[in-house]
Protein backbone atom coordinates (compact mmCIF):
# COMPACT_ATOMS: atom_id res chain seq x y z
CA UNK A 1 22.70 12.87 9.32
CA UNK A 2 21.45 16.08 7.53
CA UNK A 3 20.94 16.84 3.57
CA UNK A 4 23.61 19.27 4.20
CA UNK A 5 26.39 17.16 5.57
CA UNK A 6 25.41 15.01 2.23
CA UNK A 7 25.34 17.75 -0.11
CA UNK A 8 28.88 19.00 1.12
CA UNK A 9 30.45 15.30 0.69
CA UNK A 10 29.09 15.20 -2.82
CA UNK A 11 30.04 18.61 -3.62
CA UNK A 12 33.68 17.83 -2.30
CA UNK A 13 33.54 14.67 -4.41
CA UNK A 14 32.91 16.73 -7.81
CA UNK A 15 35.20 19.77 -7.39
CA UNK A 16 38.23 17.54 -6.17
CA UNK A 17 38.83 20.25 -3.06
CA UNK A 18 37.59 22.03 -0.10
CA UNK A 19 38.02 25.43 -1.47
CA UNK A 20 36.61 25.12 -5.29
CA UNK A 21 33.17 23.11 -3.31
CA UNK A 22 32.93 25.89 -0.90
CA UNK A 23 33.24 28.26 -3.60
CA UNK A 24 30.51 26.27 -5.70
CA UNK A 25 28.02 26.54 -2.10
CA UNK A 26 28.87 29.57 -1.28
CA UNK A 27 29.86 29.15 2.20
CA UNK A 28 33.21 29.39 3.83
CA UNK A 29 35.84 26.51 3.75
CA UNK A 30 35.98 25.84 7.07
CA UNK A 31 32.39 26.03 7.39
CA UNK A 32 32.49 23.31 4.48
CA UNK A 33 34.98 21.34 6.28
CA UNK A 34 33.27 20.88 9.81
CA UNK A 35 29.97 19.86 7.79
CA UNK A 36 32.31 17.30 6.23
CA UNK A 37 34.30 16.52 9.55
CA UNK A 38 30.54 15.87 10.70
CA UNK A 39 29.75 13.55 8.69
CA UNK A 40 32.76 11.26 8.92
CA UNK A 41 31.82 11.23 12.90
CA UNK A 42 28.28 10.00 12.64
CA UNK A 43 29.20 7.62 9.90
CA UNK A 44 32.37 6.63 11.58
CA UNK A 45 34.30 6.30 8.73
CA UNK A 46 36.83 8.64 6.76
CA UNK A 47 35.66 10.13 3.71
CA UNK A 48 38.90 11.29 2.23
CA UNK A 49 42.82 11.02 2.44
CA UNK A 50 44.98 14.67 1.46
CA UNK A 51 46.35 14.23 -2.35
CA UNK A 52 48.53 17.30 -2.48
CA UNK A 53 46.12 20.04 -2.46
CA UNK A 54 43.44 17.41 -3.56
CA UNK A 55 41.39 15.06 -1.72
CA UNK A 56 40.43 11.49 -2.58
CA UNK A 57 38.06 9.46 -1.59
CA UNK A 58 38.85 6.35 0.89
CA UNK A 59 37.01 3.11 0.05
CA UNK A 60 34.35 3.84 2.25
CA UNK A 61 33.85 7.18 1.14
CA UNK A 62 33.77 5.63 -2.53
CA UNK A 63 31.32 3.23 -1.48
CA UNK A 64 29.13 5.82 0.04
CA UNK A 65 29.60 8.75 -2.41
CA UNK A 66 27.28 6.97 -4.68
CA UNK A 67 24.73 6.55 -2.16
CA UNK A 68 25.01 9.67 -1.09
CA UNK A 69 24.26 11.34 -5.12
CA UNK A 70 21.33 9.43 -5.35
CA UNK A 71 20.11 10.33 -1.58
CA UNK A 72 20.38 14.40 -2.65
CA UNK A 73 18.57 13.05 -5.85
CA UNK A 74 15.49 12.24 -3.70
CA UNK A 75 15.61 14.81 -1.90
CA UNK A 76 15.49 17.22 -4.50
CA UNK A 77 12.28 15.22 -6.62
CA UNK A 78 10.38 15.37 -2.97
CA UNK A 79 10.89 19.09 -3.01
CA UNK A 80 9.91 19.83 -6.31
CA UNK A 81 7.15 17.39 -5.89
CA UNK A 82 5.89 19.78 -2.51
CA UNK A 83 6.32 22.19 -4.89
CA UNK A 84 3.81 20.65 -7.24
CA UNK A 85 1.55 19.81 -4.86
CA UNK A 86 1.61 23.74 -3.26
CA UNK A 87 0.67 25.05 -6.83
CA UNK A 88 -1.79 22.65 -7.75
CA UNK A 89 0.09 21.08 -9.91
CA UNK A 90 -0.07 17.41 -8.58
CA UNK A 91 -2.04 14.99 -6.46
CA UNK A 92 -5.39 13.95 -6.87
CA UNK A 93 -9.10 14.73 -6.11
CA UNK A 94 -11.59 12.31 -4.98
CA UNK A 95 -14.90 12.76 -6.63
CA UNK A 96 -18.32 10.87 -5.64
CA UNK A 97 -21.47 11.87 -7.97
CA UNK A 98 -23.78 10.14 -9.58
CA UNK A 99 -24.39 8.88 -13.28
CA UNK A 100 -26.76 11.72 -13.69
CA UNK A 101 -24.63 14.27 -12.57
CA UNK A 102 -21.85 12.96 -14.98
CA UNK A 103 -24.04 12.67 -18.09
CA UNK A 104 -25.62 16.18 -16.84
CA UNK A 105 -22.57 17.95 -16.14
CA UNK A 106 -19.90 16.52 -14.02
CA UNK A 107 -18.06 14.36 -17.30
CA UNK A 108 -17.40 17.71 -19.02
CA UNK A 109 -16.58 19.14 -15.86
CA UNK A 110 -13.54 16.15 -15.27
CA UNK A 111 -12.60 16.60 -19.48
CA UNK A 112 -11.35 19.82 -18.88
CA UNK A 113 -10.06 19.62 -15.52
CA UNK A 114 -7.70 16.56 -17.10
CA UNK A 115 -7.04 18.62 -19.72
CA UNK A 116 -5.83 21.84 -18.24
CA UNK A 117 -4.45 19.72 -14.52
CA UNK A 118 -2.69 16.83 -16.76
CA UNK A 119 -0.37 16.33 -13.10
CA UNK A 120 -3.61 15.68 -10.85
CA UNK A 121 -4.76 12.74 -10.44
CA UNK A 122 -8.97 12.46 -10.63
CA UNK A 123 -10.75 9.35 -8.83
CA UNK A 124 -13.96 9.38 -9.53
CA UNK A 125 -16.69 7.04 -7.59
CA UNK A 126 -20.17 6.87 -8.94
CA UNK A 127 -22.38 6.82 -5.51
CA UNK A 128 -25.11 8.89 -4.48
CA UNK A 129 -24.38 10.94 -1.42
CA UNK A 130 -27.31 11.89 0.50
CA UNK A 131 -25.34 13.71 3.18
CA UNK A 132 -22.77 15.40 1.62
CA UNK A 133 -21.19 17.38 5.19
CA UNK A 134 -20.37 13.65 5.99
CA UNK A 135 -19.14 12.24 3.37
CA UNK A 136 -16.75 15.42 3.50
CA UNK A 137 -16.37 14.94 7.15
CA UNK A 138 -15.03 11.20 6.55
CA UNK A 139 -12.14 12.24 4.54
CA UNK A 140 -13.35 9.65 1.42
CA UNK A 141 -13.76 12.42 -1.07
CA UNK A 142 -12.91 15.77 -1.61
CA UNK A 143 -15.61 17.08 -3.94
CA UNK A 144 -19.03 15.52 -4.11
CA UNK A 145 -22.08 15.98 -6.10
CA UNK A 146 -25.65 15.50 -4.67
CA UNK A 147 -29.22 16.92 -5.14
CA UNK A 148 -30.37 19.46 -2.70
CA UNK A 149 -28.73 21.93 -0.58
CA UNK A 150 -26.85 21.05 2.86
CA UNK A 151 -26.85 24.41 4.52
CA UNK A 152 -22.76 24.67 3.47
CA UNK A 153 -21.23 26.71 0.56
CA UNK A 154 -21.23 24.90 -2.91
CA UNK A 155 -21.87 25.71 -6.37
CA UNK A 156 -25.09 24.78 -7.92
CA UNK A 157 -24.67 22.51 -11.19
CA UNK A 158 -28.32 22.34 -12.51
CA UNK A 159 -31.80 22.43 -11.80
CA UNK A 160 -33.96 19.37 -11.20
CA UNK A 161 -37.58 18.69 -11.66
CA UNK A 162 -39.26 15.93 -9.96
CA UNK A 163 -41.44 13.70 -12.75
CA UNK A 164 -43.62 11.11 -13.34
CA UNK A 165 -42.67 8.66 -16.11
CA UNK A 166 -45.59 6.41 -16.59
CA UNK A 167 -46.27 4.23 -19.54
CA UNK A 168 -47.82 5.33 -22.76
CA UNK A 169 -50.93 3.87 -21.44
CA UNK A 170 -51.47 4.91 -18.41
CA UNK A 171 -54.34 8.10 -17.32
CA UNK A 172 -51.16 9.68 -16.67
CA UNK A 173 -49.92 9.92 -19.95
CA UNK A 174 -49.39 13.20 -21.99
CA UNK A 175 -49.71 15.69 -19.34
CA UNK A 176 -47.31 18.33 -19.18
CA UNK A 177 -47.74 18.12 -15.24
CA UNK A 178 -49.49 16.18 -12.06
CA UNK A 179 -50.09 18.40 -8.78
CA UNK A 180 -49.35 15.96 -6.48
CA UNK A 181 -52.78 15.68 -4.70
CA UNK A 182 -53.82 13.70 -8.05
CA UNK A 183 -51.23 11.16 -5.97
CA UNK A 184 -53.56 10.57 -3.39
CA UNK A 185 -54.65 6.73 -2.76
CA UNK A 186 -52.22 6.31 -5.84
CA UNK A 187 -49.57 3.64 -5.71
CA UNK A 188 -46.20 4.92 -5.76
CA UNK A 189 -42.69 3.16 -6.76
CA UNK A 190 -39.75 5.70 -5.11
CA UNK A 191 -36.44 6.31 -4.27
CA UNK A 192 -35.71 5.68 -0.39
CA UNK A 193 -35.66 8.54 1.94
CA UNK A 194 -32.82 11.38 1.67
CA UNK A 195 -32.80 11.00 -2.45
CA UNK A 196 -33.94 14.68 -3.60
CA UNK A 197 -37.69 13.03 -5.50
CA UNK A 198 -38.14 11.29 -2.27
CA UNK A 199 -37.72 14.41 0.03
CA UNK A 200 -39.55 16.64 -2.70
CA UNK A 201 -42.64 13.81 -2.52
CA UNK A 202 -42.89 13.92 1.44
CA UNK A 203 -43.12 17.68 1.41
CA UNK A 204 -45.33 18.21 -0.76
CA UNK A 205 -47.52 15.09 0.33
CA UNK A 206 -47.28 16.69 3.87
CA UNK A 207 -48.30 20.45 2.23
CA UNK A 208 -51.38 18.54 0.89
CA UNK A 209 -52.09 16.88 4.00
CA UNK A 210 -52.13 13.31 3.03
CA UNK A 211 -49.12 10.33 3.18
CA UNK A 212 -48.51 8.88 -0.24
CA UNK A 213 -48.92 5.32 -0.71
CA UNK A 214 -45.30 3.79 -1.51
CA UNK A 215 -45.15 0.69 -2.32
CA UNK A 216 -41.93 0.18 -3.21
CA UNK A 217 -38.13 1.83 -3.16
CA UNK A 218 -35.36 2.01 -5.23
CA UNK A 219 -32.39 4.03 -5.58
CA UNK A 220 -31.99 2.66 -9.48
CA UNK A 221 -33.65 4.98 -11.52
CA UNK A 222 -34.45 2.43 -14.49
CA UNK A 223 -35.79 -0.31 -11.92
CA UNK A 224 -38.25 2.94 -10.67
CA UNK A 225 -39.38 3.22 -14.64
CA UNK A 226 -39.37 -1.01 -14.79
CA UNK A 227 -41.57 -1.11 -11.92
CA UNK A 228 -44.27 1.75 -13.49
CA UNK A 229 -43.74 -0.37 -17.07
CA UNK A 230 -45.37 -3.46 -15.34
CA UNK A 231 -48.18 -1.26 -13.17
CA UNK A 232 -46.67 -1.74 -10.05
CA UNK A 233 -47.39 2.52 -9.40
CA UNK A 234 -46.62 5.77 -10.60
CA UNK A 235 -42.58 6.43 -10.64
CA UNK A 236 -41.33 9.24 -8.87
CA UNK A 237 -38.23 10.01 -9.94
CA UNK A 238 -35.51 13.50 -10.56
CA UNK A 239 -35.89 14.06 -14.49
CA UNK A 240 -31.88 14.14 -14.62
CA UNK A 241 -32.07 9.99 -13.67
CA UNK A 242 -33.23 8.87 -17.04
CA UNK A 243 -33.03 9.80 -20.71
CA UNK A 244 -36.86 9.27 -21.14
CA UNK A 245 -38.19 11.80 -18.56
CA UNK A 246 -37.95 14.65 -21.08
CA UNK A 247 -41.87 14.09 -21.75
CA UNK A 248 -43.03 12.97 -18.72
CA UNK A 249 -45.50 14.84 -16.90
CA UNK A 250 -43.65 17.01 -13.74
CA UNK A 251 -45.26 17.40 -10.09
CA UNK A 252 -46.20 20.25 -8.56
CA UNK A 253 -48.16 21.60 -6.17
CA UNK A 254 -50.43 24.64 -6.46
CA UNK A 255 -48.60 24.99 -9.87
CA UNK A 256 -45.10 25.29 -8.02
CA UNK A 257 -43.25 22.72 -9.38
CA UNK A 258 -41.53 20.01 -7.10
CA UNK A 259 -38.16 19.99 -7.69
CA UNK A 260 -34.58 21.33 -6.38
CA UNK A 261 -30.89 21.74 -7.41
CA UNK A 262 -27.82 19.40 -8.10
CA UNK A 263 -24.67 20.66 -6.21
CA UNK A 264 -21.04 20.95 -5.65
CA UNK A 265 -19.48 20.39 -2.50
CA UNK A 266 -15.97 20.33 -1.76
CA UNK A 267 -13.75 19.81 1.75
CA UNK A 268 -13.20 23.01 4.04
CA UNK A 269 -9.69 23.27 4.08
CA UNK A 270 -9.56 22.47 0.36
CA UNK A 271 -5.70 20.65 -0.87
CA UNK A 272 -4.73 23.12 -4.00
CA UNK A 273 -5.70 20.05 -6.30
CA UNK A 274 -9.07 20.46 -5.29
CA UNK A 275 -9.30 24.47 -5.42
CA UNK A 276 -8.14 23.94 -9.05
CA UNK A 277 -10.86 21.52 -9.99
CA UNK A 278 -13.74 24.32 -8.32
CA UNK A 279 -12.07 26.92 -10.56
CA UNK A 280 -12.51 24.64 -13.37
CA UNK A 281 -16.48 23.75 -12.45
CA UNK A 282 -16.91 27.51 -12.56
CA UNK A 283 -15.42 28.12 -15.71
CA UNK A 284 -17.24 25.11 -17.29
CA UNK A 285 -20.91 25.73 -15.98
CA UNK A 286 -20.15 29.66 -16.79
CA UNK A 287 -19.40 28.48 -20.75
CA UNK A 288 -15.93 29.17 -20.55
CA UNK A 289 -14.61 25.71 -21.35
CA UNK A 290 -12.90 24.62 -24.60
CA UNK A 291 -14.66 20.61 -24.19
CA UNK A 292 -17.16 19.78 -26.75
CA UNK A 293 -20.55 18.68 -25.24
CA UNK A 294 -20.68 16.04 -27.83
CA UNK A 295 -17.15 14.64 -26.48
């Protein structure tokens, strides 16, 4: 059974003969007919009975015709759904970033997207990806955020600075930064390996030529700044992970300062849904957006 064969039944059905539905479709009448003829075969029932110069519908045919309307109905809302889905116009995108990245960037970033893509869907995971080629590769997401580069085309959100938020009363304090070899024999509280602060330590650590004394991991930011609170060591953390890292004291080494990038990554063979949410990054880390930062 083909659309066709449906769409000349129904088309039959409305203009009450062969000739005014052929006319209607534009094809011939006896090309109209044998689609018709077709029809009746595969279904193995007859569609119509001669009326004159009219045809009418048989029981069956009046029993299917129905069927039939609302078959061609489908049909038509899948194609103009493709359709949507070609332009851009529907489906969804799968983010993964982190509540940094949304307070940071990434919340404006889905505000406008929403606003200007009403059609596409946005599901949005908060989850730190520390390898972002594979968490493309899986075929979870189709755009993730994560700090540091991974050797693949993105688009950089923001710089990071890797810092030190100690308590108020701790030698610490005040300073505007630490080079890292102040670290030594210190006891640290840090993220686990592959977090950005953790991979800008170890570097830097190694530069200096001396392995930092961790005594404890965390990927929660606040349970980092808990531990230092209570004296358990020096946090390490990115300054984007917590609101009260705007005064603490940043690492460096040799007065470099440790630190990297927050990035954009998005699938290879990217669905139109997900092209249209890069365009929209661009626009919104270029200042083109029309979403108030205080949204």
């Amino acid at each position: 059974m083909e659309l066709r064969q449906l769409r000349s039944f129904v088309e039959v059905v409305r203009a009450g003969t062969y000739g005014a539905a052929a006319e209607r479709l534009h094809v011939s009448q006896p090309a109209l007919w044998k689609q018709v003829r077709q029809l009746q075969v595969e279904l193995g029932v007859e569609l119509f009975v001669r009326d004159g110069r009219k045809v009418a519908l048989t029981d069956s045919g009046e029993s299917l015709a129905a069927r039939a309307e609302q078959a061609l109905v489908a049909a038509d809302a899948i194609r103009a759904l493709a359709d949507d889905l070609r332009a851009g116009r529907a489906g969804s995108v799968r983010i993964a970033c982190t509540g940094p990245h949304l307070q940071r960037c990434m919340a404006r970033i889905i505000a406008q997207f929403q606003q200007r893509h009403p059609g596409i869907r946005v599901i949005l995971t908060e989850q730190a990806i520390l390898d972002p080629q594979a968490a493309l590769d899986s075929m979870a997401f189709d755009v993730v955020a994560s700090g540091g580069g991974s050797g693949r085309p993105g688009l950089e959100l923001y710089e990071v600075s890797i810092a030190c938020p100690v308590p108020a009363s701790h030698p610490f304090a005040g300073r505007e930064s630490i080079d890292v070899r102040a670290l030594r024999d210190v006891a640290l509280v840090t993220a686990p390996p592959g977090f950005l602060s953790r991979s800008e330590l170890d570097r830097a650590c190694s530069a200096a030529r001396f392995d930092p004394v961790i005594v404890a991991e965390s990927a929660s930011p606040g349970a980092l700044v808990a531990m230092g609170r209570e004296g358990l060591g020096v946090p390490v953390i990115a300054n984007d992970a917590m609101p009260d890292t705007a005064q603490a004291p940043l690492l460096e080494l040799d007065g470099a300062r440790l630190g990297g990038s927050a990035w954009l990554f998005w699938a290879d063979h990217p669905s139109h849904a997900t092209q249209n949410f890069v365009a929209v990054a661009r626009d919104v880390l270029a200042g083109h957006d029309q979403v108030s930062t205080n949204a």
